[in-house]
C-alpha atoms as a PDB file:
ATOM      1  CA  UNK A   1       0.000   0.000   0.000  1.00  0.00           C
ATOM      2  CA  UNK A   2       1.229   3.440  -0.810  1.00  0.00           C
ATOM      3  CA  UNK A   3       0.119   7.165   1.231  1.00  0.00           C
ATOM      4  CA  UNK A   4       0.205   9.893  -0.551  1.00  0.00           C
ATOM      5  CA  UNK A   5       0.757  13.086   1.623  1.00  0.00           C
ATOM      6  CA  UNK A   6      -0.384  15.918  -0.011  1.00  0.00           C
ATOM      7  CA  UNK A   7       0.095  20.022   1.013  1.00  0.00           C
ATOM      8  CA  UNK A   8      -0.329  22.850  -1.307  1.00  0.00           C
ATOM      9  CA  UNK A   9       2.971  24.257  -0.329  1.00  0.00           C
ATOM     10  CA  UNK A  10       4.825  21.699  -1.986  1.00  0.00           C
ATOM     11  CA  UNK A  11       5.201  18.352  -3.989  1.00  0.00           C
ATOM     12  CA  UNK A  12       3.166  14.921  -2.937  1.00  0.00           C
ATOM     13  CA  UNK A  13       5.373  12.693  -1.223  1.00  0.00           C
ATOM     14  CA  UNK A  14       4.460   8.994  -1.391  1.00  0.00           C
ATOM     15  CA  UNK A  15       5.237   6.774   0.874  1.00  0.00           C
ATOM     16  CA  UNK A  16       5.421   2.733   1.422  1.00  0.00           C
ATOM     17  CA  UNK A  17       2.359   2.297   3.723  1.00  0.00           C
ATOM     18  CA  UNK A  18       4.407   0.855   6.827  1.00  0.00           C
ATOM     19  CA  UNK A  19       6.880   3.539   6.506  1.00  0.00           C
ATOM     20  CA  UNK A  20       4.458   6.032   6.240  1.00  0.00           C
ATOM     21  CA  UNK A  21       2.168   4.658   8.970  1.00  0.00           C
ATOM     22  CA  UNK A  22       5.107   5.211  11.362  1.00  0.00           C
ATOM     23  CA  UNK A  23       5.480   8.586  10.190  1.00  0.00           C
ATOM     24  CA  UNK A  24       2.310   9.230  11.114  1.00  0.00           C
ATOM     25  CA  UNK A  25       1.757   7.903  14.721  1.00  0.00           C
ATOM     26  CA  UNK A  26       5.026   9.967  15.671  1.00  0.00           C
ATOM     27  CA  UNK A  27       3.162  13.370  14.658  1.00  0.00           C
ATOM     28  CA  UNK A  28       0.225  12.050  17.134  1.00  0.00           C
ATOM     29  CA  UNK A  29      -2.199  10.901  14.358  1.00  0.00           C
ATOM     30  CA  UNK A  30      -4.060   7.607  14.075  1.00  0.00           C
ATOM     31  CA  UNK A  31      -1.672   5.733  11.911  1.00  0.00           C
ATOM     32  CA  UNK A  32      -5.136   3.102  10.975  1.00  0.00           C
ATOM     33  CA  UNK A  33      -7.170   5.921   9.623  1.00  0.00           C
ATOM     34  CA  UNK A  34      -7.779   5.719   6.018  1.00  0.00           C
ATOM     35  CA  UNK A  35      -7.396   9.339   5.295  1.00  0.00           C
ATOM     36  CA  UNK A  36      -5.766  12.333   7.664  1.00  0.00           C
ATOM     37  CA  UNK A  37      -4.928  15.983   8.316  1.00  0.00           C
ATOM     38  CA  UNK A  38      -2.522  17.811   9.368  1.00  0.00           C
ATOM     39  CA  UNK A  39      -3.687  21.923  10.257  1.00  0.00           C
ATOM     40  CA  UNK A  40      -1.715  24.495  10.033  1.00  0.00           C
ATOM     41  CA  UNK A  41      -2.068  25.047  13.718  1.00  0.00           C
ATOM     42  CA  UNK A  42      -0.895  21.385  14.600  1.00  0.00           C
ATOM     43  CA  UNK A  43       2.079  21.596  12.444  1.00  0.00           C
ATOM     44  CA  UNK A  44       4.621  23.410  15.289  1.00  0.00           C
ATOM     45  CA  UNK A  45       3.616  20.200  17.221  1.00  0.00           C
ATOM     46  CA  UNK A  46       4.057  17.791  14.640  1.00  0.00           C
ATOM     47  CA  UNK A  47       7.368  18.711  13.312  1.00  0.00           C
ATOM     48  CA  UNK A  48       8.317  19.023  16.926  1.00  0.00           C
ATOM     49  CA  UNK A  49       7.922  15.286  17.593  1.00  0.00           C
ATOM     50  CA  UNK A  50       8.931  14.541  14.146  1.00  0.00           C
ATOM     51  CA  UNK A  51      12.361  15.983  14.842  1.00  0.00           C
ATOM     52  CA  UNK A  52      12.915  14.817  18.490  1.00  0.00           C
ATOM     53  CA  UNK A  53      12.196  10.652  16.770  1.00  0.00           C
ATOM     54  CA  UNK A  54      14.746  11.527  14.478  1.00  0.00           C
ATOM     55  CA  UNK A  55      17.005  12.156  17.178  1.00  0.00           C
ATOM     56  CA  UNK A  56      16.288   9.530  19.147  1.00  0.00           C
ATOM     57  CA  UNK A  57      16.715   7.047  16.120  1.00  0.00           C
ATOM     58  CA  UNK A  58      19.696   8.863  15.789  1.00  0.00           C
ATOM     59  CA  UNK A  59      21.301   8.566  19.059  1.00  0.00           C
ATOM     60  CA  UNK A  60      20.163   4.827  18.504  1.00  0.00           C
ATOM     61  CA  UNK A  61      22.157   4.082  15.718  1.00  0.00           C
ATOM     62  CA  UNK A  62      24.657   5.546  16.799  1.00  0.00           C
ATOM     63  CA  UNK A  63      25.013   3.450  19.888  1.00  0.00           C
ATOM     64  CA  UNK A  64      24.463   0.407  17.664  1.00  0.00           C
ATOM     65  CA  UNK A  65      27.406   1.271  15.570  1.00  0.00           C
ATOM     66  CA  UNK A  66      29.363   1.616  18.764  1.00  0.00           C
ATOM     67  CA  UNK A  67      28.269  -1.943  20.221  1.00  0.00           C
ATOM     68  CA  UNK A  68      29.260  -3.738  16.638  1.00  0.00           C
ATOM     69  CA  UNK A  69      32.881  -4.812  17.567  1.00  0.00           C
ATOM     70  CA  UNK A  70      35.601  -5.217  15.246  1.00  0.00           C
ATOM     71  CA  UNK A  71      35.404  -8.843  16.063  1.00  0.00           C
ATOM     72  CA  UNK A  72      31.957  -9.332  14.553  1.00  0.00           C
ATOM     73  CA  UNK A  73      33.176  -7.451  11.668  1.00  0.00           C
ATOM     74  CA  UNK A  74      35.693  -9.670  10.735  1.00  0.00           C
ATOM     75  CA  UNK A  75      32.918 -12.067  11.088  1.00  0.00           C
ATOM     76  CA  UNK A  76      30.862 -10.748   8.628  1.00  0.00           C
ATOM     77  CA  UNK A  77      33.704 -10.956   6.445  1.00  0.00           C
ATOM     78  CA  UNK A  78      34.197 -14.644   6.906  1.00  0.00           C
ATOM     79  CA  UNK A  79      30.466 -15.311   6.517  1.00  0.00           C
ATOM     80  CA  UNK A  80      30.791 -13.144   3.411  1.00  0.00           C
ATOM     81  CA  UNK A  81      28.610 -10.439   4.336  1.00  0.00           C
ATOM     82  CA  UNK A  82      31.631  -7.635   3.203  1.00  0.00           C
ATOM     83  CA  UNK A  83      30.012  -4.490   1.667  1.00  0.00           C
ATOM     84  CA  UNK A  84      26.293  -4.862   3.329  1.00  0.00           C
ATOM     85  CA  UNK A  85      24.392  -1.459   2.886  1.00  0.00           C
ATOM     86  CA  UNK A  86      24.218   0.461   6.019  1.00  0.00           C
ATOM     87  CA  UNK A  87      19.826   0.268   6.925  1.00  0.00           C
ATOM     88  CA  UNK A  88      18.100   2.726   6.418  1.00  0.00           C
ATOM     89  CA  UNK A  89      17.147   5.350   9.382  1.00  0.00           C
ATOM     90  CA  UNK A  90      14.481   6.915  10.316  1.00  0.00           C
ATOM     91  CA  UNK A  91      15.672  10.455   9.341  1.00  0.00           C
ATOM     92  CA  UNK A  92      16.213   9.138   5.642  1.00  0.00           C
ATOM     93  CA  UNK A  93      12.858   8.351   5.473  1.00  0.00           C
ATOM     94  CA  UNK A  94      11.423  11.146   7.500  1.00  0.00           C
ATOM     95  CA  UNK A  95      13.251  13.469   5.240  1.00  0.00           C
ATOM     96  CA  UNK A  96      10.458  14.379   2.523  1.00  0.00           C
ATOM     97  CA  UNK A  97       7.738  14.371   4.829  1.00  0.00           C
ATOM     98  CA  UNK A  98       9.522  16.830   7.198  1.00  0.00           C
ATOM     99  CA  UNK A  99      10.105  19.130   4.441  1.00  0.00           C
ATOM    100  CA  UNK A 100       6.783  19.433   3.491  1.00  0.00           C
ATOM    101  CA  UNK A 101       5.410  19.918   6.980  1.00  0.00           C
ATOM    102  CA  UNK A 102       8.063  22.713   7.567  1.00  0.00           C
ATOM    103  CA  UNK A 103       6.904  24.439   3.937  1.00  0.00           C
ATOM    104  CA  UNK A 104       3.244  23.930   5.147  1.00  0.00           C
ATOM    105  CA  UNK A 105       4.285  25.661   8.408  1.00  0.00           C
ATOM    106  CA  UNK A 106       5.683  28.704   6.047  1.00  0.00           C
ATOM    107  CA  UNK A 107       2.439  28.927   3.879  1.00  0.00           C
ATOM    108  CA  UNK A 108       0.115  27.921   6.622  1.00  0.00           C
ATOM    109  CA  UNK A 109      -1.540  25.573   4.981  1.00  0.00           C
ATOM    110  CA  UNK A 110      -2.835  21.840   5.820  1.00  0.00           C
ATOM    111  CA  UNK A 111      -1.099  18.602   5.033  1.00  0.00           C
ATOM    112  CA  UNK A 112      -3.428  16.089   3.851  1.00  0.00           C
ATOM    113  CA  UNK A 113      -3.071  11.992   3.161  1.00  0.00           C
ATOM    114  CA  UNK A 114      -5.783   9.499   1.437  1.00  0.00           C
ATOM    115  CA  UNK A 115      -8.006  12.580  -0.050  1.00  0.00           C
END
């Protein structure tokens, strides 16, 4: 399933469902609902929370990294898992959708999904 987000201040960013459905219960939204809003007075809010999660996830990784010895990289090696792709973070994926709630903020205008 894809979202669509949608705000008149800038481009439609779509989104896998899960991904998006995350996105949404960390601005305080029901992530089940079908369709969704955004006002321009609940923005501040949202891109509040929106930016303290991407710390968080942040701070997360980061202590993840710090836990994965050298040991269990040579490991990987062995196993022949050289050259994996580092997963992606919440912050990546946050990315577009924080954008457009902080050029909604500017214009003052809603941001809408499933309309």
């Amino acid at each position: 399933m894809l979202v669509t987000f949608k705000s008149h201040a800038s481009a439609d960013v779509i989104m896998f469902g899960d991904a998006a459905k995350t996105l949404i219960k960390i601005v305080g939204k029901d992530p089940l609902g079908a369709q969704g809003i955004i006002t321009a007075q609940q923005l501040p809010d949202a891109i509040a929370r929106l930016k303290a999660a991407i710390e968080e996830d942040r701070a997360r990784q980061a202590e993840l990294e710090r836990q994965r010895s050298q040991d269990d990289e040579e490991a990987a090696k062995e196993a022949g898992q050289s050259g994996m792709a580092a997963p992606v973070g919440l912050a990546q994926r946050a990315w577009p959708f924080l954008n457009m709630l902080e050029e909604s903020l500017r214009e003052e205008t809603p941001v809408v999904w499933g309309v």
